[in-house]
PDB file of N, CA and C in Angstrom:
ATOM      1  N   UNK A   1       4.719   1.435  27.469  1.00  0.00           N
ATOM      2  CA  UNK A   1       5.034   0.353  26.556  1.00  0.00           C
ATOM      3  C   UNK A   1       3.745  -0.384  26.218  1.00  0.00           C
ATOM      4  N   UNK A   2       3.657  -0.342  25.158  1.00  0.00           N
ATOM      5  CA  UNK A   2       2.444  -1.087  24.355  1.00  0.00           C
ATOM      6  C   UNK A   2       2.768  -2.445  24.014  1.00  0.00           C
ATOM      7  N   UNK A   3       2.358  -3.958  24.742  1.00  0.00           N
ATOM      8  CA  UNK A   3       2.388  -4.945  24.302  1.00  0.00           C
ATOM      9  C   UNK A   3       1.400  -5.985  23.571  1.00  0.00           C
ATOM     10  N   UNK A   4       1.357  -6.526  22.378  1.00  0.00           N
ATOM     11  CA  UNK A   4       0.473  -6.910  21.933  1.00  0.00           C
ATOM     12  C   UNK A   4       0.545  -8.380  21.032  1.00  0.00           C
ATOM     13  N   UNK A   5      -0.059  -9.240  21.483  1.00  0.00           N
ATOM     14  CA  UNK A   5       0.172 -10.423  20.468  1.00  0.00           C
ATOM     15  C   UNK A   5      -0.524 -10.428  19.269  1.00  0.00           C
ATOM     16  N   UNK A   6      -0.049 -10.798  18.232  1.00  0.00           N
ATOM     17  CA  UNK A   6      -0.516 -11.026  16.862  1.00  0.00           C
ATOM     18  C   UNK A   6      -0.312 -12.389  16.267  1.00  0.00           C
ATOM     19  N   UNK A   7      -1.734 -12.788  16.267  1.00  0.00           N
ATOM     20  CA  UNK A   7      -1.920 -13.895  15.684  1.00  0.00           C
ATOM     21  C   UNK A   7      -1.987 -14.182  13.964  1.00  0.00           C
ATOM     22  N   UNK A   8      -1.468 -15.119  13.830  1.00  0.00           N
ATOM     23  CA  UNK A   8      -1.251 -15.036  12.354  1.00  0.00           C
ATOM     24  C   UNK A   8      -1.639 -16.422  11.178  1.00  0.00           C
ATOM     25  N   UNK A   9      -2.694 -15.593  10.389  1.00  0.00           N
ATOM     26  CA  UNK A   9      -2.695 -17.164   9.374  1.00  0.00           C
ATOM     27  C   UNK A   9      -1.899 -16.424   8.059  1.00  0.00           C
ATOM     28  N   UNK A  10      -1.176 -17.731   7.807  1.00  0.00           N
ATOM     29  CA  UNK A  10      -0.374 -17.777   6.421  1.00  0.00           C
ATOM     30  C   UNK A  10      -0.752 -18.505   5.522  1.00  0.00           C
ATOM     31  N   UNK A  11      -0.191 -18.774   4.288  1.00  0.00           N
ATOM     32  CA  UNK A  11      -0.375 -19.326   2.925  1.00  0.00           C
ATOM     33  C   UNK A  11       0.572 -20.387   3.991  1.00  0.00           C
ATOM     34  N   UNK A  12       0.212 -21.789   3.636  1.00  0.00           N
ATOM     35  CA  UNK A  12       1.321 -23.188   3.573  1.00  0.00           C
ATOM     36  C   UNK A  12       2.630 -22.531   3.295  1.00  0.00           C
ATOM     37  N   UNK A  13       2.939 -22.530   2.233  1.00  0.00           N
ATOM     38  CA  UNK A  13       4.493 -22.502   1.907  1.00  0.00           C
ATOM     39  C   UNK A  13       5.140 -21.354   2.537  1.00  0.00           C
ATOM     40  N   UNK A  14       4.498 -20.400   3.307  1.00  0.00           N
ATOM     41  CA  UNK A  14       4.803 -19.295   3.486  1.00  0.00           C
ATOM     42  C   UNK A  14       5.309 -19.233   4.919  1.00  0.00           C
ATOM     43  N   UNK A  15       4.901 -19.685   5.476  1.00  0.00           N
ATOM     44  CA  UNK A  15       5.200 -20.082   6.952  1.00  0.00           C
ATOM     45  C   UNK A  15       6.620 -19.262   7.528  1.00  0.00           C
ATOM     46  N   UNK A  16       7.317 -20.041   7.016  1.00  0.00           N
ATOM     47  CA  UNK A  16       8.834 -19.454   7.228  1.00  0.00           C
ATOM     48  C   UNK A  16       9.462 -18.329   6.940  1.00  0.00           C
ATOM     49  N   UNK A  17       9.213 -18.284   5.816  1.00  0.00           N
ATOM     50  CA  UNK A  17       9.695 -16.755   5.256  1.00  0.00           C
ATOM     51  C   UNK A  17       8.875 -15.713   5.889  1.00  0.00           C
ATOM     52  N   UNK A  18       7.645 -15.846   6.270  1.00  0.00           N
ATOM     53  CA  UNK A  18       6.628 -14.758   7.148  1.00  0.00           C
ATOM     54  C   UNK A  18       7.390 -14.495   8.314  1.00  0.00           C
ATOM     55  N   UNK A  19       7.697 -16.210   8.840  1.00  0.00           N
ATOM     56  CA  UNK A  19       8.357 -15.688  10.712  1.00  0.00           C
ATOM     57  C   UNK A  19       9.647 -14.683  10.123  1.00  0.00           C
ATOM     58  N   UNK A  20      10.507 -15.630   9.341  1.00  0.00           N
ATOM     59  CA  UNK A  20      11.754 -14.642   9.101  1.00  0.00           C
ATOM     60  C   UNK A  20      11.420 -12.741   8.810  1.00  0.00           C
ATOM     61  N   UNK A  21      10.586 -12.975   8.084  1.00  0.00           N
ATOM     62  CA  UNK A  21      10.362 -11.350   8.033  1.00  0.00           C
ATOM     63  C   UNK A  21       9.881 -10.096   9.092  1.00  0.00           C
ATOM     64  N   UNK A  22       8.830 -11.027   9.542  1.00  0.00           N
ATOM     65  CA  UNK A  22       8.298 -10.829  10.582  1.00  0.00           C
ATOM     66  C   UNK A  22       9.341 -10.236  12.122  1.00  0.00           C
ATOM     67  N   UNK A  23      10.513 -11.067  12.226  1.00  0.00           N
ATOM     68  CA  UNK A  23      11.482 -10.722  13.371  1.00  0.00           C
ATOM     69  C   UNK A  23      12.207  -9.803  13.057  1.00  0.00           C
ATOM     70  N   UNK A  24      12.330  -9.448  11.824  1.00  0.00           N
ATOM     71  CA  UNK A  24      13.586  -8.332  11.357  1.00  0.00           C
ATOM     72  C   UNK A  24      12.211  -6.963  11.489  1.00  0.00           C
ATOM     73  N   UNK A  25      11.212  -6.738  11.558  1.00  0.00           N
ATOM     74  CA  UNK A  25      10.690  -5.871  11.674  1.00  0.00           C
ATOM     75  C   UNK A  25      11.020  -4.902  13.373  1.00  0.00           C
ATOM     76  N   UNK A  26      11.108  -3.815  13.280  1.00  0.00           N
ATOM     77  CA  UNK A  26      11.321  -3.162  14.663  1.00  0.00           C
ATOM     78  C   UNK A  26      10.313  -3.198  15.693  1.00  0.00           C
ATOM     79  N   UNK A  27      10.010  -3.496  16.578  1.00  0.00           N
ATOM     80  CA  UNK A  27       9.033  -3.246  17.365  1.00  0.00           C
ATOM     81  C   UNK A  27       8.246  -4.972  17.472  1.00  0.00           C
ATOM     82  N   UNK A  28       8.452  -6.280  16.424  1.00  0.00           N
ATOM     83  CA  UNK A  28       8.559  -7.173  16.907  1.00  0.00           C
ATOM     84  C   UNK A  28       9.840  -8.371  17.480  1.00  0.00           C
ATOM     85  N   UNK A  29       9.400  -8.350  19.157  1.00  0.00           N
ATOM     86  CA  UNK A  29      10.364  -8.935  19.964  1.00  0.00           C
ATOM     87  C   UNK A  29      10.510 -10.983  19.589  1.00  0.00           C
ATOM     88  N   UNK A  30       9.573 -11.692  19.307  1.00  0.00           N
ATOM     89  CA  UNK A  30       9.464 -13.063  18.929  1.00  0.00           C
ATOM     90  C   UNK A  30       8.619 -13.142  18.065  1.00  0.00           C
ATOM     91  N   UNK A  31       9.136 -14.380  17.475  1.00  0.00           N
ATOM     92  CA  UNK A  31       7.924 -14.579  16.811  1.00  0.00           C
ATOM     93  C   UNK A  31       7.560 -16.461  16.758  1.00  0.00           C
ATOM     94  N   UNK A  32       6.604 -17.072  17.109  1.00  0.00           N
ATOM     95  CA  UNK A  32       6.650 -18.536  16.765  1.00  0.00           C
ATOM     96  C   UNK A  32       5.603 -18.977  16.211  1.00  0.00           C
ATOM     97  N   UNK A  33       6.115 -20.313  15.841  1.00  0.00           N
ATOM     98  CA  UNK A  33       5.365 -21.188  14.810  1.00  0.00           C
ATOM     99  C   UNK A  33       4.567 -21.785  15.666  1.00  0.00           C
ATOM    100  N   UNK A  34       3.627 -22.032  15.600  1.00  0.00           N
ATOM    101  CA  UNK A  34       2.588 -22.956  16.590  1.00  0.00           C
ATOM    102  C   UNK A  34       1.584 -23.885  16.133  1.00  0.00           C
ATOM    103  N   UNK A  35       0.761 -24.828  16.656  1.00  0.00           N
ATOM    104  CA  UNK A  35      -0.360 -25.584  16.142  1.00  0.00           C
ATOM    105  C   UNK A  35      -1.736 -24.870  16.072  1.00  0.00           C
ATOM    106  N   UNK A  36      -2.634 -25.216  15.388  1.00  0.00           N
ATOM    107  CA  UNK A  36      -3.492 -25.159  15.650  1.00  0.00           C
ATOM    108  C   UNK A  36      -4.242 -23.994  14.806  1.00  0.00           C
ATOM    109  N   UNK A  37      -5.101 -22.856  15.416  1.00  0.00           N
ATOM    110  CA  UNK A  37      -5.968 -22.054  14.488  1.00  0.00           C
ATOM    111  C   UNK A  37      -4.934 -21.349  13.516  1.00  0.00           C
ATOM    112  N   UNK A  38      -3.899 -20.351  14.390  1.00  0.00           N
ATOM    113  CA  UNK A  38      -3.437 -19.911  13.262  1.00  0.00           C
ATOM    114  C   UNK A  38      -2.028 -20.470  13.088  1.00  0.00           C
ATOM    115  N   UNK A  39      -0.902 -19.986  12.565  1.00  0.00           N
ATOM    116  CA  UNK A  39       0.202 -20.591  12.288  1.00  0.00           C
ATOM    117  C   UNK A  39       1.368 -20.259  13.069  1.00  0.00           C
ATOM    118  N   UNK A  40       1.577 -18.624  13.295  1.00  0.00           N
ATOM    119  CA  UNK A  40       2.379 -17.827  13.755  1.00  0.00           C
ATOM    120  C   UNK A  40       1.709 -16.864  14.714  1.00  0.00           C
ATOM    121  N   UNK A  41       2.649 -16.654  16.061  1.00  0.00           N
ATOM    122  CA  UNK A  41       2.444 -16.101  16.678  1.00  0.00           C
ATOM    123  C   UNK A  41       3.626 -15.042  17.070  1.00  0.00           C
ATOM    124  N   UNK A  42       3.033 -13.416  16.954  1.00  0.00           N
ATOM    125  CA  UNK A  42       4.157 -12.438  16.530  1.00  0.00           C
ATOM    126  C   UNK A  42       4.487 -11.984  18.194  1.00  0.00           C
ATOM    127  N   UNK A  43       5.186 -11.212  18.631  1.00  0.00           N
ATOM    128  CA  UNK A  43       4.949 -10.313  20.253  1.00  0.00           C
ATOM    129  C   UNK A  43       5.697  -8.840  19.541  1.00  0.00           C
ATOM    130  N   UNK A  44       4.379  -8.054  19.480  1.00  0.00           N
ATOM    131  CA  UNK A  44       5.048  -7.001  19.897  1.00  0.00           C
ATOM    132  C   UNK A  44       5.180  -5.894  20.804  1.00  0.00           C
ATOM    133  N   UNK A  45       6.538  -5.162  20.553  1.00  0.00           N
ATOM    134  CA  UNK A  45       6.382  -4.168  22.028  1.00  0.00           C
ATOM    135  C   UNK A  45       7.059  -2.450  21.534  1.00  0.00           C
ATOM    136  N   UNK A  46       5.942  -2.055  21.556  1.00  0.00           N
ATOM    137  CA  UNK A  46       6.275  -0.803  20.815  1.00  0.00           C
ATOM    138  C   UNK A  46       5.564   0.690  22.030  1.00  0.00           C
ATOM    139  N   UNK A  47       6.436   1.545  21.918  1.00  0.00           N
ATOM    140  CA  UNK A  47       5.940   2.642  22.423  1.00  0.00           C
ATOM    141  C   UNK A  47       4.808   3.314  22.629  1.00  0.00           C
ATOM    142  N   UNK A  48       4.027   3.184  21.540  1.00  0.00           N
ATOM    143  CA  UNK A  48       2.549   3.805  21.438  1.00  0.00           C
ATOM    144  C   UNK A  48       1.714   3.009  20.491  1.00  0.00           C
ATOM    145  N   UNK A  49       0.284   2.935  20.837  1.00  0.00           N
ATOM    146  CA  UNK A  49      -0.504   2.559  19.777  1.00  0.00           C
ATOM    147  C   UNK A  49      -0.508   2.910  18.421  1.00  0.00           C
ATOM    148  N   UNK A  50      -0.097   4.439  18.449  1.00  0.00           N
ATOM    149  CA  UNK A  50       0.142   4.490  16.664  1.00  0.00           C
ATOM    150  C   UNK A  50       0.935   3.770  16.121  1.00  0.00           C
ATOM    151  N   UNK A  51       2.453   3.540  16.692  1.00  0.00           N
ATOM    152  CA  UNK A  51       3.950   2.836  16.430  1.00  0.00           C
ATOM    153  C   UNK A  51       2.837   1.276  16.155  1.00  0.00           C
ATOM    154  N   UNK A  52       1.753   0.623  16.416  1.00  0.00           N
ATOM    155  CA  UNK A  52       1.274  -0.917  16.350  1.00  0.00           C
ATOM    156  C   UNK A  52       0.296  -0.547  15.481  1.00  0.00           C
ATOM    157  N   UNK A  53      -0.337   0.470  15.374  1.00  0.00           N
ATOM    158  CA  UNK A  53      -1.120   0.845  13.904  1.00  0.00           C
ATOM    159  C   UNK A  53      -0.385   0.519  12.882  1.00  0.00           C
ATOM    160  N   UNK A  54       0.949   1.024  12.846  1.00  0.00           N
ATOM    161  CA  UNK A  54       1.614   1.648  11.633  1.00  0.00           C
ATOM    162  C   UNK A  54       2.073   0.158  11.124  1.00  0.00           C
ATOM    163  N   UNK A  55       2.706  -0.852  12.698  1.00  0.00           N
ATOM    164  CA  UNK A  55       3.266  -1.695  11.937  1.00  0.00           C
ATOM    165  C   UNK A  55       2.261  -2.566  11.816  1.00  0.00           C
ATOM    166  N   UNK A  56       1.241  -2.807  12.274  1.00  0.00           N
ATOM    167  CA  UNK A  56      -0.037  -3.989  11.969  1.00  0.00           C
ATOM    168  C   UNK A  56      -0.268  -4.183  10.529  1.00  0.00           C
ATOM    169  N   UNK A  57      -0.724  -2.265  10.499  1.00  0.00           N
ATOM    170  CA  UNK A  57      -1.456  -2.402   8.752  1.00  0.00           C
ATOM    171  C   UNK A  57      -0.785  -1.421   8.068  1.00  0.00           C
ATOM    172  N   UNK A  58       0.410  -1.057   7.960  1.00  0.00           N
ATOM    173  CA  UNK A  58       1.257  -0.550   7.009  1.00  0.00           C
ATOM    174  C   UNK A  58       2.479  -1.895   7.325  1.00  0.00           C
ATOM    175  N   UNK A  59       3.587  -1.681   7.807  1.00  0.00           N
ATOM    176  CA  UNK A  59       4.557  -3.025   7.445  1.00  0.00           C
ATOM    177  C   UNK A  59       4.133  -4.181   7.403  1.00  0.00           C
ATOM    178  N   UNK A  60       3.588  -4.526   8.260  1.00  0.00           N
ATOM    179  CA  UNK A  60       3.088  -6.392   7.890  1.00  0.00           C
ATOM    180  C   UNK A  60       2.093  -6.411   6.742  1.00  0.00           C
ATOM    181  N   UNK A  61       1.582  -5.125   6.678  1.00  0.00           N
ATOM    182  CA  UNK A  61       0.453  -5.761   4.807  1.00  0.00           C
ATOM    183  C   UNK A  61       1.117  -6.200   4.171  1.00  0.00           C
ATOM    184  N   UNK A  62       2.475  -5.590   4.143  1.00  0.00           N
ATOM    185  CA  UNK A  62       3.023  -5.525   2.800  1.00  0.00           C
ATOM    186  C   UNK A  62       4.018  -7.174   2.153  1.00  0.00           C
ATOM    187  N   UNK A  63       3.721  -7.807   3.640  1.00  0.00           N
ATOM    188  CA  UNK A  63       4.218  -9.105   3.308  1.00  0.00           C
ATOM    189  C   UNK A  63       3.829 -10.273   3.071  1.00  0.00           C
ATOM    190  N   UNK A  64       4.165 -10.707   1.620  1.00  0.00           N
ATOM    191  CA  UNK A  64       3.216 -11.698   1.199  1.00  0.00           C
ATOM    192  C   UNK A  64       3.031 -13.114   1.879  1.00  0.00           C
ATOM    193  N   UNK A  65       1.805 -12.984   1.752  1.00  0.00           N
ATOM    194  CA  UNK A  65       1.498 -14.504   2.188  1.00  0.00           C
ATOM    195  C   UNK A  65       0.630 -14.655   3.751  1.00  0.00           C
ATOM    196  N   UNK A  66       0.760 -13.659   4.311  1.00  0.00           N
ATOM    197  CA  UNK A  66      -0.008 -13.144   5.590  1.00  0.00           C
ATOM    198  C   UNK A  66      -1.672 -13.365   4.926  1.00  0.00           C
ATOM    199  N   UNK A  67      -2.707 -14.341   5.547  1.00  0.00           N
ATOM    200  CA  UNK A  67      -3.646 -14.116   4.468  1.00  0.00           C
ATOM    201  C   UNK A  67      -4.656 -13.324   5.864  1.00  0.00           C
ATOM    202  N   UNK A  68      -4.640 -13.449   7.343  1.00  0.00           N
ATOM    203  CA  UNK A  68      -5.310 -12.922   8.356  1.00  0.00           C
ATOM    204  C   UNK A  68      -4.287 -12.685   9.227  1.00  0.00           C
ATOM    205  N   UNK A  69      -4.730 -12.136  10.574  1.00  0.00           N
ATOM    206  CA  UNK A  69      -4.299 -11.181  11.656  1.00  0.00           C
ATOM    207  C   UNK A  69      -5.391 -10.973  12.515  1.00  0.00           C
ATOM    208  N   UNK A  70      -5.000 -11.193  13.914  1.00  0.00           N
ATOM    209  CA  UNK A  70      -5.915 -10.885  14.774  1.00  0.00           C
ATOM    210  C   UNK A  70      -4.970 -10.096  15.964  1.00  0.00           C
ATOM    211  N   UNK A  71      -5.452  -9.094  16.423  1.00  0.00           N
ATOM    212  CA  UNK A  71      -4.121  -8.628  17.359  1.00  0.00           C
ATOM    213  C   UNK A  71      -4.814  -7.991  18.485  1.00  0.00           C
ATOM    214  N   UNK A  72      -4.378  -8.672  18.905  1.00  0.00           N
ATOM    215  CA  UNK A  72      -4.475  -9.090  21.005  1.00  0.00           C
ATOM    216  C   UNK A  72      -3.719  -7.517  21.647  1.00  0.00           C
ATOM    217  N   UNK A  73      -4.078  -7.125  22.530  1.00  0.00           N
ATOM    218  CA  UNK A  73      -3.397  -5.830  23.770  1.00  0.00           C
ATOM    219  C   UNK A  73      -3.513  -6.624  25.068  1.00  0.00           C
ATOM    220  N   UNK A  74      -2.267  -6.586  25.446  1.00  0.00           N
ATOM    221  CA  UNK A  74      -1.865  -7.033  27.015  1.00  0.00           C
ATOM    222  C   UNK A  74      -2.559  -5.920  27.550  1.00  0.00           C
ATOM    223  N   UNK A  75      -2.828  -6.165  28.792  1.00  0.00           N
ATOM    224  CA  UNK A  75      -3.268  -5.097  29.871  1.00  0.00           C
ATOM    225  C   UNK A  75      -2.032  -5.072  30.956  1.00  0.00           C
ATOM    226  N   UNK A  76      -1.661  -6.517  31.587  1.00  0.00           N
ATOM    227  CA  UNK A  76      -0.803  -6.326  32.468  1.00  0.00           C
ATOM    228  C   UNK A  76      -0.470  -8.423  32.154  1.00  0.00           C
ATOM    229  N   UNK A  77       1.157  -7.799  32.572  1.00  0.00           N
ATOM    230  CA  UNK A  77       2.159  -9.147  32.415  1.00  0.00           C
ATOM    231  C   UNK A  77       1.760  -9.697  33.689  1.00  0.00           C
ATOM    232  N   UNK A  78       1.729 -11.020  33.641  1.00  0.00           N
ATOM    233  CA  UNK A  78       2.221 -11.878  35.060  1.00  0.00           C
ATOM    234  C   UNK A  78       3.140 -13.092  34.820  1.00  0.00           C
ATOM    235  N   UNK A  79       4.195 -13.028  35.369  1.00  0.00           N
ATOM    236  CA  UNK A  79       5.523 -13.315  35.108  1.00  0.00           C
ATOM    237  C   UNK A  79       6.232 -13.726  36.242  1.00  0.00           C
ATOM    238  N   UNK A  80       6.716 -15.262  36.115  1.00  0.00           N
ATOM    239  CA  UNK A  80       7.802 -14.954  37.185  1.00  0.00           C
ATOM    240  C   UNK A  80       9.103 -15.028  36.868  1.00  0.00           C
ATOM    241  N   UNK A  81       9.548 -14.327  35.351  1.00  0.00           N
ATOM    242  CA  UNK A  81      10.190 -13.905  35.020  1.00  0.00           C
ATOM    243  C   UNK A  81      10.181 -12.295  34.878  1.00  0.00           C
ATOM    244  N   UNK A  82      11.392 -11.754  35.372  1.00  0.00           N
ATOM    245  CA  UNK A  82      11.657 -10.365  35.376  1.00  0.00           C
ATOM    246  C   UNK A  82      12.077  -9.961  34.008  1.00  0.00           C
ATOM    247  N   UNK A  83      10.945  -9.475  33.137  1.00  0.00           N
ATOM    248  CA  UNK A  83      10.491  -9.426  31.745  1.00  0.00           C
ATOM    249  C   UNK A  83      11.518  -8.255  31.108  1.00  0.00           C
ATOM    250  N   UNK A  84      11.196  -7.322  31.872  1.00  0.00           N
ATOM    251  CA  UNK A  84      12.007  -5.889  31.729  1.00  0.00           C
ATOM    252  C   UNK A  84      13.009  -5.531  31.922  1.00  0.00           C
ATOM    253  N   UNK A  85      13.558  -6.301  33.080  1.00  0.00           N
ATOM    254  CA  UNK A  85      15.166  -6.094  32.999  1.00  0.00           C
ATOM    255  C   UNK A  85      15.656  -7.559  31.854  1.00  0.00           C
ATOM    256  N   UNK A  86      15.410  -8.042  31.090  1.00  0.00           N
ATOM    257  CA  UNK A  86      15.578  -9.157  30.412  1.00  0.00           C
ATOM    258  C   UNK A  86      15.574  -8.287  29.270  1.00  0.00           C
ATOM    259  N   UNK A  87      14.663  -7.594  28.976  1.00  0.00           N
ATOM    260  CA  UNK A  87      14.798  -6.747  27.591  1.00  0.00           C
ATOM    261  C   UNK A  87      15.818  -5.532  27.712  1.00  0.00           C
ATOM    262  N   UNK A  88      15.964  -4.959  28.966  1.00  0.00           N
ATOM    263  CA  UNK A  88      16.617  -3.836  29.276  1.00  0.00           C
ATOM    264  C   UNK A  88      18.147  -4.022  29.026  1.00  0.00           C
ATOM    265  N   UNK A  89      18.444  -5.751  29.242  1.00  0.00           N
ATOM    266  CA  UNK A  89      19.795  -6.082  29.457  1.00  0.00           C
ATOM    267  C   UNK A  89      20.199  -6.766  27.501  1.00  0.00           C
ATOM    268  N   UNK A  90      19.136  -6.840  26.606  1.00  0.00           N
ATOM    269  CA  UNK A  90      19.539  -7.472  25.702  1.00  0.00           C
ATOM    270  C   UNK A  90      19.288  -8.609  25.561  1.00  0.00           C
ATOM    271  N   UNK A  91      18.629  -9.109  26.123  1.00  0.00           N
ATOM    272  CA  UNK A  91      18.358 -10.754  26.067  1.00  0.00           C
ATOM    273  C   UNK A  91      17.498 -10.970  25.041  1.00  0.00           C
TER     274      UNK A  91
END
């Protein structure tokens, strides 16, 4: 499992409609609005690095208003939440 955060600057007005689009995509699990450098912050968790190629810079180009992207690779979770059975169960 490939996990990776994606940081996100948007156009102003765009904000919302980015997160909304952004969550209906497969392979991203959250997505939030935050302060500061960029606007949105994506999580995704996809099978292989190609599956985060494909959706980095083929599906998310294609949505307007995204004006940057910076995208982060977990190495290893530390959690004292049990992350995997949380996704395993649907949460």
């Amino acid at each position: 499992m490939v996990t990776s955060i994606i940081l996100i600057k948007a156009e102003r007005t765009t904000v919302n409609s980015i997160a909304e689009q952004l969550v209906e995509l497969d392979g991203i699990s959250e997505v939030y609005s935050v302060s500061g450098k960029y606007d949105l912050i994506a999580i995704a968790r996809l099978k292989t690095n190609e599956e985060l190629a494909t959706l980095v810079t083929g599906r998310m180009r294609d949505i307007e208003g995204i004006v940057n992207t910076e995208t982060m690779l977990a190495f290893k979770a530390y959690s004292r939440h049990d992350l995997e059975s949380m996704f395993s169960l649907g949460m």
